[in-house]
Protein backbone atom coordinates (compact mmCIF):
# COMPACT_ATOMS: atom_id res chain seq x y z
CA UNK A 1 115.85 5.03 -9.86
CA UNK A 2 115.36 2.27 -12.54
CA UNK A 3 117.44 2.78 -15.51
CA UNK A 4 115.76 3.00 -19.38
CA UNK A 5 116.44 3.41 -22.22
CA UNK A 6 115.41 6.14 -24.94
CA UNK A 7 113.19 3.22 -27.01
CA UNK A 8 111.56 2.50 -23.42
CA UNK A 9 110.80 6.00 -23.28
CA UNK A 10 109.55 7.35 -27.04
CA UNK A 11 107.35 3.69 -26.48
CA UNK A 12 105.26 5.60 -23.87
CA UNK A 13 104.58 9.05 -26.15
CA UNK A 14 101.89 8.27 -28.99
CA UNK A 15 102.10 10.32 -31.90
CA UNK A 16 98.87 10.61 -33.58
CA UNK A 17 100.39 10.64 -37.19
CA UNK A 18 101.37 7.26 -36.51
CA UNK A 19 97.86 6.12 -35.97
CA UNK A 20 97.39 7.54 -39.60
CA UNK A 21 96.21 11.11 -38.80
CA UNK A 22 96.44 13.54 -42.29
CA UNK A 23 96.68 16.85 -40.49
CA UNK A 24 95.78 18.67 -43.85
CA UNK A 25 92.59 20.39 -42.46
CA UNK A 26 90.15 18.07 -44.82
CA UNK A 27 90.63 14.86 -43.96
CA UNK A 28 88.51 13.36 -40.88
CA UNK A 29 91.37 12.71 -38.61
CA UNK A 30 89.12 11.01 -35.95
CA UNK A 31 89.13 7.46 -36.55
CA UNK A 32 93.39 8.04 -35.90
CA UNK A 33 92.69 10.08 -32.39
CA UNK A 34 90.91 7.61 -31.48
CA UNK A 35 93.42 4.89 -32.41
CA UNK A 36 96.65 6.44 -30.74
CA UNK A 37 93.90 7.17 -27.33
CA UNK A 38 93.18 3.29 -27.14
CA UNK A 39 96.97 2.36 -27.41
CA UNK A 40 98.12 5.11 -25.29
CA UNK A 41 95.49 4.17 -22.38
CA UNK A 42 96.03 7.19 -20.81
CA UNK A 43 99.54 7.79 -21.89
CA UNK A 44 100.70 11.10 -23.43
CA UNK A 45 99.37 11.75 -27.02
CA UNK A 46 101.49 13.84 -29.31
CA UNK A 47 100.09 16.28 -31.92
CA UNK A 48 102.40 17.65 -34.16
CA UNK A 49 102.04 20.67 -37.03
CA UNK A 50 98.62 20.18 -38.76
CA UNK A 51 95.28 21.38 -38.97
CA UNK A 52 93.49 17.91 -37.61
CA UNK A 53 89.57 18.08 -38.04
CA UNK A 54 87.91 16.02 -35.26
CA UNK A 55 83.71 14.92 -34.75
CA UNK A 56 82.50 12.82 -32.20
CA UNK A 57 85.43 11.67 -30.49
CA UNK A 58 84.59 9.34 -27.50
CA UNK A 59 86.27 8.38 -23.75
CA UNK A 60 89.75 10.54 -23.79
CA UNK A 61 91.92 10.45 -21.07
CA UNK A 62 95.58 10.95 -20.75
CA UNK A 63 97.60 13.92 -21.83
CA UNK A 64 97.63 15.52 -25.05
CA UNK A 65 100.40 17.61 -26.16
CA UNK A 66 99.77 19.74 -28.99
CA UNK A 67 103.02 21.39 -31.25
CA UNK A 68 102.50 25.54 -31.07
CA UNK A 69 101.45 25.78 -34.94
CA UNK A 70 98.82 22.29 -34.43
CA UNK A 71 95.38 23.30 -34.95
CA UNK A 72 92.66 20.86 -34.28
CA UNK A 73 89.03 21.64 -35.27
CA UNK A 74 85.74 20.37 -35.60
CA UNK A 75 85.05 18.98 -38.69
CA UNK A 76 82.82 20.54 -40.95
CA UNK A 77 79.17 20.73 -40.38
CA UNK A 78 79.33 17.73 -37.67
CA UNK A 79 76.60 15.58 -37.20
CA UNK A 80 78.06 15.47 -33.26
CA UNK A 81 77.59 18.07 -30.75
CA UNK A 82 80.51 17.93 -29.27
CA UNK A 83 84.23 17.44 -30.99
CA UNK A 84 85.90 15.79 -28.17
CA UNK A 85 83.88 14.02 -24.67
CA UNK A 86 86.30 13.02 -22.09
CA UNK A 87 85.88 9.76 -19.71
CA UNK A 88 88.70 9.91 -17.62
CA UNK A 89 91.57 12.33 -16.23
CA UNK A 90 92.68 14.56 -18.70
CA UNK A 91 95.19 17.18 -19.49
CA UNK A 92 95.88 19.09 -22.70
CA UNK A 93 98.27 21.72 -23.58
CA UNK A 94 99.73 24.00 -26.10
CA UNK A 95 98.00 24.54 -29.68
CA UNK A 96 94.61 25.78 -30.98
CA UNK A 97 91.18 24.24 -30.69
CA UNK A 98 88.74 25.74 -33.30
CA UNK A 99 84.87 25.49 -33.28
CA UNK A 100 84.56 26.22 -36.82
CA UNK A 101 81.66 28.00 -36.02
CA UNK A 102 80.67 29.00 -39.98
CA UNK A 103 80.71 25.66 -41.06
CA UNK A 104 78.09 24.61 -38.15
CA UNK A 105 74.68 24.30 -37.97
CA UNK A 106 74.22 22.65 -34.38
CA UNK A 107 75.20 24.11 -31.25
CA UNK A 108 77.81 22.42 -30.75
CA UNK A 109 80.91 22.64 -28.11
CA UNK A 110 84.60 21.88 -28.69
CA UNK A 111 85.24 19.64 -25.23
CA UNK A 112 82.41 17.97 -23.14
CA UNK A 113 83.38 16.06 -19.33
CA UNK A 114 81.72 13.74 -18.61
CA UNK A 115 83.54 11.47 -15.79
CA UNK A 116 84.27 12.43 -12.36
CA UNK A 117 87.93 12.97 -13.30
CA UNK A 118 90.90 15.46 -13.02
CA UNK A 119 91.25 18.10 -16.05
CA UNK A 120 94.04 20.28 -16.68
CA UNK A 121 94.16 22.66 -19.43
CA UNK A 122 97.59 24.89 -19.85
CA UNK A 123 98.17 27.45 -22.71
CA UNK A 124 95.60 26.49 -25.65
CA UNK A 125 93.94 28.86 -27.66
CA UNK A 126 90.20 28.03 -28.29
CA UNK A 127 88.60 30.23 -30.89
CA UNK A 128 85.49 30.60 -33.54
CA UNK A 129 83.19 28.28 -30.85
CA UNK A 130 79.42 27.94 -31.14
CA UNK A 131 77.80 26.97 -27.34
CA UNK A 132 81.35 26.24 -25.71
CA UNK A 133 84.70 26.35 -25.94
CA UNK A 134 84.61 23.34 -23.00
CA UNK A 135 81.62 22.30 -21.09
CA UNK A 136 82.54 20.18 -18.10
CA UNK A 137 79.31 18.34 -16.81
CA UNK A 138 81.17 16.44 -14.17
CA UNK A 139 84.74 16.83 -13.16
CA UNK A 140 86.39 16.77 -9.51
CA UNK A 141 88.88 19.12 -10.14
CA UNK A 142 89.42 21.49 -13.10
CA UNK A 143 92.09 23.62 -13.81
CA UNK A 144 92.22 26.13 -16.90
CA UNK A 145 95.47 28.34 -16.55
CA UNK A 146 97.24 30.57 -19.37
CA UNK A 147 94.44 30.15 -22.12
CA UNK A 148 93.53 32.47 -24.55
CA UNK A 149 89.51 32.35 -25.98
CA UNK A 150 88.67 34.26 -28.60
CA UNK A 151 85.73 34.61 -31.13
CA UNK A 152 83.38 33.35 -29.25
CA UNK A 153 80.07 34.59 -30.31
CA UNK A 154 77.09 32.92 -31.40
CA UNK A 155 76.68 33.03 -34.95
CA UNK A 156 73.19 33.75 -36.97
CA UNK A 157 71.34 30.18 -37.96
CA UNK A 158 72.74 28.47 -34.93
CA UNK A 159 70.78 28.21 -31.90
CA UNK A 160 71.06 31.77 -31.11
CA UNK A 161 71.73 31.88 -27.88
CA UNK A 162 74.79 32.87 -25.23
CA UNK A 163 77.90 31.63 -26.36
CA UNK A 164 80.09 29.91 -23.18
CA UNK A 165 84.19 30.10 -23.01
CA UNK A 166 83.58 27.61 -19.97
CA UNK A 167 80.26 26.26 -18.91
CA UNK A 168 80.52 24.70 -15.34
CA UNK A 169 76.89 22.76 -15.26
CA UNK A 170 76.25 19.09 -13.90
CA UNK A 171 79.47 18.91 -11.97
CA UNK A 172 80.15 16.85 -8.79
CA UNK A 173 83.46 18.12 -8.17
CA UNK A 174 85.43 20.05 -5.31
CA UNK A 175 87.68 22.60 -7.02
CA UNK A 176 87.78 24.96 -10.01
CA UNK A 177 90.82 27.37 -10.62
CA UNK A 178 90.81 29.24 -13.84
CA UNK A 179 93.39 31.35 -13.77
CA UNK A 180 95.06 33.99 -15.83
CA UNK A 181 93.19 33.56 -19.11
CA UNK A 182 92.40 36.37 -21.89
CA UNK A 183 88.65 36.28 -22.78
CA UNK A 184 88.17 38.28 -26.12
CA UNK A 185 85.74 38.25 -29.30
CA UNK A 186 84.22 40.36 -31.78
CA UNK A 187 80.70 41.59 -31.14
CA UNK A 188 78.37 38.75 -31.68
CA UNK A 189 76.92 38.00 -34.98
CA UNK A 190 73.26 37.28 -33.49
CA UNK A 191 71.74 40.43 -31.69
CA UNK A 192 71.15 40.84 -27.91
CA UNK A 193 73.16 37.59 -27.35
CA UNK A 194 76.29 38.02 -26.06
CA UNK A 195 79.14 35.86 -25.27
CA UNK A 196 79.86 35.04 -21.53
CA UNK A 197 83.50 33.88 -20.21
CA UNK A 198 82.71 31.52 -17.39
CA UNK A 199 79.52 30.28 -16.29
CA UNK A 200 78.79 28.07 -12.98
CA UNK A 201 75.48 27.10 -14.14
CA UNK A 202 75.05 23.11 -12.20
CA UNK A 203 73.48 22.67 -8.61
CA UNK A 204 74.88 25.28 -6.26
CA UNK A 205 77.19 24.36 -3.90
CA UNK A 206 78.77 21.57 -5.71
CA UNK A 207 82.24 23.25 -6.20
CA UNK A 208 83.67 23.83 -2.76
CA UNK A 209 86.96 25.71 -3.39
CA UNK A 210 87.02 28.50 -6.94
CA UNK A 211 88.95 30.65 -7.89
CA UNK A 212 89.28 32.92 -10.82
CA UNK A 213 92.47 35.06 -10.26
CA UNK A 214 94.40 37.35 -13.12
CA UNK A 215 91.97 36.76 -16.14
CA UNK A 216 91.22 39.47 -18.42
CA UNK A 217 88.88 40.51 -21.13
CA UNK A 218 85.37 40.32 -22.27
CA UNK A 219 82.12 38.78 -20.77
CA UNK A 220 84.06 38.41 -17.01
């Protein structure tokens, strides 16, 4: 092994505070996301304590770490679809991503895929979503382990329509594991529309080895 030292180390961990993100739930933190992203090029992105509102943010990739009390959400009635689109591999763990689903009028979705790429998401908590808590259009292997999704019901003056935990459609992967996740959520606020955990709804056949082991909850 090569010997470094701690600088050599904290230099490859991007904190997004440092890029100038508030983290007080108002400000538009997405011009600093998208700052530490560039300079991380695929690095590991730190997100510490703070509620971190997000719109439009473009060609992710790396790892994102997010503190246990760091809340990121879409900002308030966003003039983009989707929160966060991904380019490239991606991972992201620990934290909450929230919808913000009263403060919406599109139909919008918390994380879009759109690269043939790796993505790995480990214990976050995705709650109050609109269309989708994460929509992965292509992908060649996804992973979603120890999640929790929650509130996910359409709500009345948006779309009305089925509201998605995870929306497989468009893919040209190989593999999907979701595994041990809690699907729960209040009955939805539009009637006969219901909310639906996990939906495989691109060209059939595309995903050659699923699985969908130890989750629980509603909409399975």
């Amino acid at each position: 092994t090569t010997a470094r030292t701690i600088s050599d180390r904290w230099a490859e961990v991007f904190n997004v505070k440092d890029y100038g993100a508030v983290g007080d739930g108002s400000a538009n933190d997405t011009a600093a996301f998208s700052a530490a992203n560039v300079a991380a090029a695929g690095g590991t992105i730190t997100v510490p304590s703070g509620t971190y509102s997000l719109s439009g943010l473009a060609a992710v990739q790396g790892h994102w770490a997010l503190d246990a009390s760091a809340i990121i959400k879409h900002a308030d009635a966003s003039a983009h679809v989707t929160a966060i689109t991904t380019t490239g591999d991606f991972s992201l763990s620990g934290g909450t991503l929230d919808g913000n689903a009263s403060n919406q009028s599109l139909r919008t979705q918390i994380i879009r895929t759109n690269s043939n790429s790796t993505i790995r998401i480990t214990g976050v908590t995705f709650q109050n979503t609109v269309h989708s808590a994460v929509t992965v259009d292509n992908a060649s292997s996804v992973n979603v382990s120890d999640c929790v999704f929650k509130d996910m019901a359409d709500h009345t003056g948006v779309g009305g329509e089925t509201s998605y935990a995870l929306n497989f459609g468009g893919t040209t992967g190989g593999s999907a594991h979701v595994t041990n996740n809690l699907f729960t959520n209040p009955a939805p606020a539009v009637s006969n529309y219901a909310a639906t955990a996990i939906i495989f709804s691109g060209a059939e056949g595309v995903f050659k080895d699923c699985s969908i082991p130890g989750n629980t909850g509603i909409g399975l």
